[in-house]
PDB file of N, CA and C in Angstrom:
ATOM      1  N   UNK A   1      -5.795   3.856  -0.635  1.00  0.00           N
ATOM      2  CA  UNK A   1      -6.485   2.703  -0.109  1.00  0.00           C
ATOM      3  C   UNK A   1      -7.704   3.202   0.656  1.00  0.00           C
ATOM      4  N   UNK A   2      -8.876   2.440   0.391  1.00  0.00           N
ATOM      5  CA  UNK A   2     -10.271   2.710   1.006  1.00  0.00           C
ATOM      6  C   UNK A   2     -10.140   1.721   2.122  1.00  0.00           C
ATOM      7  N   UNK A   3     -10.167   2.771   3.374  1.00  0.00           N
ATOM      8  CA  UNK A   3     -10.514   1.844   4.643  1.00  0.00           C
ATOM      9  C   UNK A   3     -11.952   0.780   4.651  1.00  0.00           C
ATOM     10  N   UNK A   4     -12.896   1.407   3.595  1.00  0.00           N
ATOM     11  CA  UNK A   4     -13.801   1.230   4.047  1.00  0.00           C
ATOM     12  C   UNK A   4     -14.472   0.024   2.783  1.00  0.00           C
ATOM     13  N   UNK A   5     -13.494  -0.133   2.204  1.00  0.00           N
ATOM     14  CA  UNK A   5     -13.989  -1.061   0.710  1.00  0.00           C
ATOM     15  C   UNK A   5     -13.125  -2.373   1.366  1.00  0.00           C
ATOM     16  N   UNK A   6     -12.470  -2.279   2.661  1.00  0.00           N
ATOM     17  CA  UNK A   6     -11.500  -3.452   3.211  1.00  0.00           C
ATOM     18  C   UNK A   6     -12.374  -4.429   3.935  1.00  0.00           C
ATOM     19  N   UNK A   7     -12.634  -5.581   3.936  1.00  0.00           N
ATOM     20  CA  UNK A   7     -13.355  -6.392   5.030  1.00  0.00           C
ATOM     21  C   UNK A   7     -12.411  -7.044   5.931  1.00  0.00           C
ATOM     22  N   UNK A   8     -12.483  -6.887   7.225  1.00  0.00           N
ATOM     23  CA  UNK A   8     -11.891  -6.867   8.744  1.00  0.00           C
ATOM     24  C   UNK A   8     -10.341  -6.609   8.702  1.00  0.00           C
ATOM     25  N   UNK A   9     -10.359  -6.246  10.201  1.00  0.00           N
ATOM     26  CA  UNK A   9      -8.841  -5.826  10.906  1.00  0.00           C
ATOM     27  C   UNK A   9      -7.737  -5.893  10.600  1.00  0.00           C
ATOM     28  N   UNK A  10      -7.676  -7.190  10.186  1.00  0.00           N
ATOM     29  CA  UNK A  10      -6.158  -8.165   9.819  1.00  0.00           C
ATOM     30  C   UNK A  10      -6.143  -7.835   8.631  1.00  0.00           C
ATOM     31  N   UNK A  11      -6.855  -8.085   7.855  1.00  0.00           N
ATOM     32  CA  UNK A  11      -6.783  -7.540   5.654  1.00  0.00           C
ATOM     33  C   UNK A  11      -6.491  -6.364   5.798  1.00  0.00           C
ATOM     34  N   UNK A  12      -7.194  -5.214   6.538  1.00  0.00           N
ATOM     35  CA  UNK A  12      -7.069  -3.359   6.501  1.00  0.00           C
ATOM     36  C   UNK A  12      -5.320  -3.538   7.007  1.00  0.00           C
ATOM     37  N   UNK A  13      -4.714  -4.339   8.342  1.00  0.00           N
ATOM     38  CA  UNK A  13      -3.579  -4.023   8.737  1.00  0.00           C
ATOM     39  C   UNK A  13      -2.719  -4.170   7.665  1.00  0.00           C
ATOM     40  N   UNK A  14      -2.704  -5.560   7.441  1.00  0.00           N
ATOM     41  CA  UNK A  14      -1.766  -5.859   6.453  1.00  0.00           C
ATOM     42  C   UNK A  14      -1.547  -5.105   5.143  1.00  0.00           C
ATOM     43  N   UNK A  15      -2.615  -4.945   4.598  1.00  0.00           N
ATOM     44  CA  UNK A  15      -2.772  -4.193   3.472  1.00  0.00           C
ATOM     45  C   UNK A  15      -1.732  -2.470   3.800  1.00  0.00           C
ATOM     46  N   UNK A  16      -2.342  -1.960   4.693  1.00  0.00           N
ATOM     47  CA  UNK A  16      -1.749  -0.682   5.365  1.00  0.00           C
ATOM     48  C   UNK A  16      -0.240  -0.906   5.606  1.00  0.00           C
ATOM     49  N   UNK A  17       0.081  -1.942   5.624  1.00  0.00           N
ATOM     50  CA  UNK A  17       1.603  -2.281   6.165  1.00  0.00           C
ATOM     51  C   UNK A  17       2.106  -1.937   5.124  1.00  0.00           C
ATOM     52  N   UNK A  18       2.078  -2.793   3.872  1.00  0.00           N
ATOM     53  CA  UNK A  18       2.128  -2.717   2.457  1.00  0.00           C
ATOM     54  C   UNK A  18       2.282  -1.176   1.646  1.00  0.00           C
ATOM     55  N   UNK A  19       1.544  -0.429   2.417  1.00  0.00           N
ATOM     56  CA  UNK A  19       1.652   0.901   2.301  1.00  0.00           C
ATOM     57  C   UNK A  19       2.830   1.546   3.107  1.00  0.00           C
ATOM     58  N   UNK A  20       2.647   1.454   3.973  1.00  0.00           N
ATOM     59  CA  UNK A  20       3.654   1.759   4.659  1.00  0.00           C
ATOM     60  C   UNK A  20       5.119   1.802   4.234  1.00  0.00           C
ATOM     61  N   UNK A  21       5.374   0.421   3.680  1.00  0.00           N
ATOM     62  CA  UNK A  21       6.705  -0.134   3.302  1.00  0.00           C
ATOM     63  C   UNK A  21       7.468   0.607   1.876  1.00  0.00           C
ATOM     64  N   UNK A  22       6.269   1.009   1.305  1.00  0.00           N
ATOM     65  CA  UNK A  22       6.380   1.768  -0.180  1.00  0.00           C
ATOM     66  C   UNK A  22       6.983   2.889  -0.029  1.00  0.00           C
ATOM     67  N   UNK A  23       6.129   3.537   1.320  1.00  0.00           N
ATOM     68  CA  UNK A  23       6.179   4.740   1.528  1.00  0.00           C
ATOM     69  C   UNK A  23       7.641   5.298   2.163  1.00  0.00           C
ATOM     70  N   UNK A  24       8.014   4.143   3.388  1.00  0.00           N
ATOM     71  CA  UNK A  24       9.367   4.243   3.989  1.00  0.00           C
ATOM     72  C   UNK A  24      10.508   4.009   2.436  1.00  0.00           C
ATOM     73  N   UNK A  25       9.726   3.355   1.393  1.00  0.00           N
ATOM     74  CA  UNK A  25      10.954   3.415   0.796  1.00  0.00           C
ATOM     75  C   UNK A  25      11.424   4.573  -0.522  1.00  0.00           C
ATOM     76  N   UNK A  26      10.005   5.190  -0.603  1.00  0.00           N
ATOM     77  CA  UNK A  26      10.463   6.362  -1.188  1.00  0.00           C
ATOM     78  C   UNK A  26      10.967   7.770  -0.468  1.00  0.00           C
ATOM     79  N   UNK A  27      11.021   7.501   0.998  1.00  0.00           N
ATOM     80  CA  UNK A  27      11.526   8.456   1.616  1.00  0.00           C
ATOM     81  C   UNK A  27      12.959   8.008   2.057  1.00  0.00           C
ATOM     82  N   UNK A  28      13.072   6.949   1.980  1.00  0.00           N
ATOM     83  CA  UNK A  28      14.707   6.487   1.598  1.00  0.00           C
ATOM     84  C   UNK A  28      16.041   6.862   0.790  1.00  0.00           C
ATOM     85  N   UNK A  29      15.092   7.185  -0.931  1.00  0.00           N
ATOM     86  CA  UNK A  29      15.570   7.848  -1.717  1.00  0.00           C
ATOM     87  C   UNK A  29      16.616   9.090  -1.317  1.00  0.00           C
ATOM     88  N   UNK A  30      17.909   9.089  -2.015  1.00  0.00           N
ATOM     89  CA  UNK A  30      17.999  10.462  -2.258  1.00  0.00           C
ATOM     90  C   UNK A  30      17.517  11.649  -2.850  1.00  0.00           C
ATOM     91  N   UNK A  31      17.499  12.855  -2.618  1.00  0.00           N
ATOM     92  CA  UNK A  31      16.718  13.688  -3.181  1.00  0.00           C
ATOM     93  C   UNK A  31      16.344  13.623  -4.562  1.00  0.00           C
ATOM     94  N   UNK A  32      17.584  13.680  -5.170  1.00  0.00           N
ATOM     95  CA  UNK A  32      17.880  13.571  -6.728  1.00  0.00           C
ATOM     96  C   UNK A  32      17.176  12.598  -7.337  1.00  0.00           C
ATOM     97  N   UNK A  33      16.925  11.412  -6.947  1.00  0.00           N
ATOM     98  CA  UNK A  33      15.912  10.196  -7.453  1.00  0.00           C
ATOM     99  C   UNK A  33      14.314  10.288  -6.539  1.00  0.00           C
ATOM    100  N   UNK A  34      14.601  10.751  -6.022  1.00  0.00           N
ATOM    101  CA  UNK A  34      12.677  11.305  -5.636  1.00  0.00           C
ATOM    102  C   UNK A  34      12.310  11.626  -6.572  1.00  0.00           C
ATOM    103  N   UNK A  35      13.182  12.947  -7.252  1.00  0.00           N
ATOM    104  CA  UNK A  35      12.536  14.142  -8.740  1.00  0.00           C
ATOM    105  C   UNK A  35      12.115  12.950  -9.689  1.00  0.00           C
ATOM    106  N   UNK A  36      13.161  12.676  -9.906  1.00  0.00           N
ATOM    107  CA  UNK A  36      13.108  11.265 -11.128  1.00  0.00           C
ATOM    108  C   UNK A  36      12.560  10.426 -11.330  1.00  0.00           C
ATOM    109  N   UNK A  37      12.278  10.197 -10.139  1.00  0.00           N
ATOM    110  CA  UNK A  37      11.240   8.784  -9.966  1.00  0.00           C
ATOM    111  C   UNK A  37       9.859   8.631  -9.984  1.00  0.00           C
ATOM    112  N   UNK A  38       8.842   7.982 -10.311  1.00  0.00           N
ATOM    113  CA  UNK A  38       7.365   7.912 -10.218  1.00  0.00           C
ATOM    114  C   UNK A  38       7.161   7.063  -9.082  1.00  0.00           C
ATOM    115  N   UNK A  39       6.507   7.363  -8.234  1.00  0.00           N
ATOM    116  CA  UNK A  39       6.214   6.547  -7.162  1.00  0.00           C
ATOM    117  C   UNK A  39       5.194   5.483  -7.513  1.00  0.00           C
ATOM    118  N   UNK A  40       5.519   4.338  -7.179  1.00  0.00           N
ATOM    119  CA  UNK A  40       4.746   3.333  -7.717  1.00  0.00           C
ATOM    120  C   UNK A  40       4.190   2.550  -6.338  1.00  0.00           C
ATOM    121  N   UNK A  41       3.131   2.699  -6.479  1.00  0.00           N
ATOM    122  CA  UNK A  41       2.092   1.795  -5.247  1.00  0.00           C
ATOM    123  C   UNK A  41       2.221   0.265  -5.386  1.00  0.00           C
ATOM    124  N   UNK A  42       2.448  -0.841  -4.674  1.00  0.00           N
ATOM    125  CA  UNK A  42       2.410  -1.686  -4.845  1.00  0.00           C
ATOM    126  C   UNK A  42       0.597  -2.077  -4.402  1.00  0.00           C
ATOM    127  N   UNK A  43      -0.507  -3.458  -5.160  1.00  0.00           N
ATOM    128  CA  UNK A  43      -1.730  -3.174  -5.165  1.00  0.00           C
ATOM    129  C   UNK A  43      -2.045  -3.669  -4.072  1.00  0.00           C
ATOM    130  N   UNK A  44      -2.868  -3.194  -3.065  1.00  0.00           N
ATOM    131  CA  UNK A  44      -3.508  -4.182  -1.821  1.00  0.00           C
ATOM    132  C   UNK A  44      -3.412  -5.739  -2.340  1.00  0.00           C
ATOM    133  N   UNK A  45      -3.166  -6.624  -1.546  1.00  0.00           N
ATOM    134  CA  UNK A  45      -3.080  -7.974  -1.514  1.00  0.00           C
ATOM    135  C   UNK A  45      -4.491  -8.276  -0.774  1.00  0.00           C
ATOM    136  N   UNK A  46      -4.854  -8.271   0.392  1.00  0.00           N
ATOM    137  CA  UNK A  46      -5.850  -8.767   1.579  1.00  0.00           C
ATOM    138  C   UNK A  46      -6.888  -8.598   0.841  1.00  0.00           C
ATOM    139  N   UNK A  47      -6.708  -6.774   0.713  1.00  0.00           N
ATOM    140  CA  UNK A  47      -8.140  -6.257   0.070  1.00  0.00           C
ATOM    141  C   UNK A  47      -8.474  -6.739  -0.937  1.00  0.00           C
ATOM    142  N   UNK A  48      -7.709  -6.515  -1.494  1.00  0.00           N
ATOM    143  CA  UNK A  48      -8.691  -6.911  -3.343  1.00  0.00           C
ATOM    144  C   UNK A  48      -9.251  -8.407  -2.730  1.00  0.00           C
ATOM    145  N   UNK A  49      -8.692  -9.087  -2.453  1.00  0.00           N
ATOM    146  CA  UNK A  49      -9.025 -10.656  -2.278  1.00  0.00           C
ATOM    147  C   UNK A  49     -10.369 -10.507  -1.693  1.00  0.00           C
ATOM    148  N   UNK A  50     -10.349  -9.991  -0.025  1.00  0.00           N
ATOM    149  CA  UNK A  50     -11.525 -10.361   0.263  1.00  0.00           C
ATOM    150  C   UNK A  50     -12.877  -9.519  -0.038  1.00  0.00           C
ATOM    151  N   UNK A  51     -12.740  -8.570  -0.844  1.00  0.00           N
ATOM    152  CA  UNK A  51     -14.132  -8.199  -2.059  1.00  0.00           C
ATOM    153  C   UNK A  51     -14.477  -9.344  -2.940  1.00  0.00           C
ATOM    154  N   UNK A  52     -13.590 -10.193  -3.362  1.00  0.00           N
ATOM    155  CA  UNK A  52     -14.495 -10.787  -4.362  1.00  0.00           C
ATOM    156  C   UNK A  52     -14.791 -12.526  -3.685  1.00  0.00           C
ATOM    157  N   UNK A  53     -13.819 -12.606  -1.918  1.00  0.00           N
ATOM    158  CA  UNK A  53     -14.438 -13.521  -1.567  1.00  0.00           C
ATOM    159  C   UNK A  53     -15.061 -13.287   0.120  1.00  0.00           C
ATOM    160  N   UNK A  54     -16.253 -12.806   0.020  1.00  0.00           N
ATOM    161  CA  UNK A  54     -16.647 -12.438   0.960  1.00  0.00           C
ATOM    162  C   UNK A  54     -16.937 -13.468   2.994  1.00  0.00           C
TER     163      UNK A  54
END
């Protein structure tokens, strides 16, 4: 995620949360399904939105 492609505070937080949540949940995993697994990003919500509505 580009901090800097985000327009204001609240879209960058939320969006970052979103990250966050992915992230706590592939470190959740047991080891054995870490190997196995592809980590999959879920896509900014806030961001994408407010690029194309400024």
């Amino acid at each position: 995620m580009h901090a800097n492609c985000c327009i204001g505070l609240r879209t960058k937080i939320h969006d970052l949360k979103i990250v966050m949540e992915d992230w706590r949940s592939y470190l959740s995993l047991p080891p054995n399904l870490k190997r196995l697994r592809t980590l999959a990003w879920r896509v900014p919500r806030n961001c994408s939105f407010s690029l194309s509505h400024p």
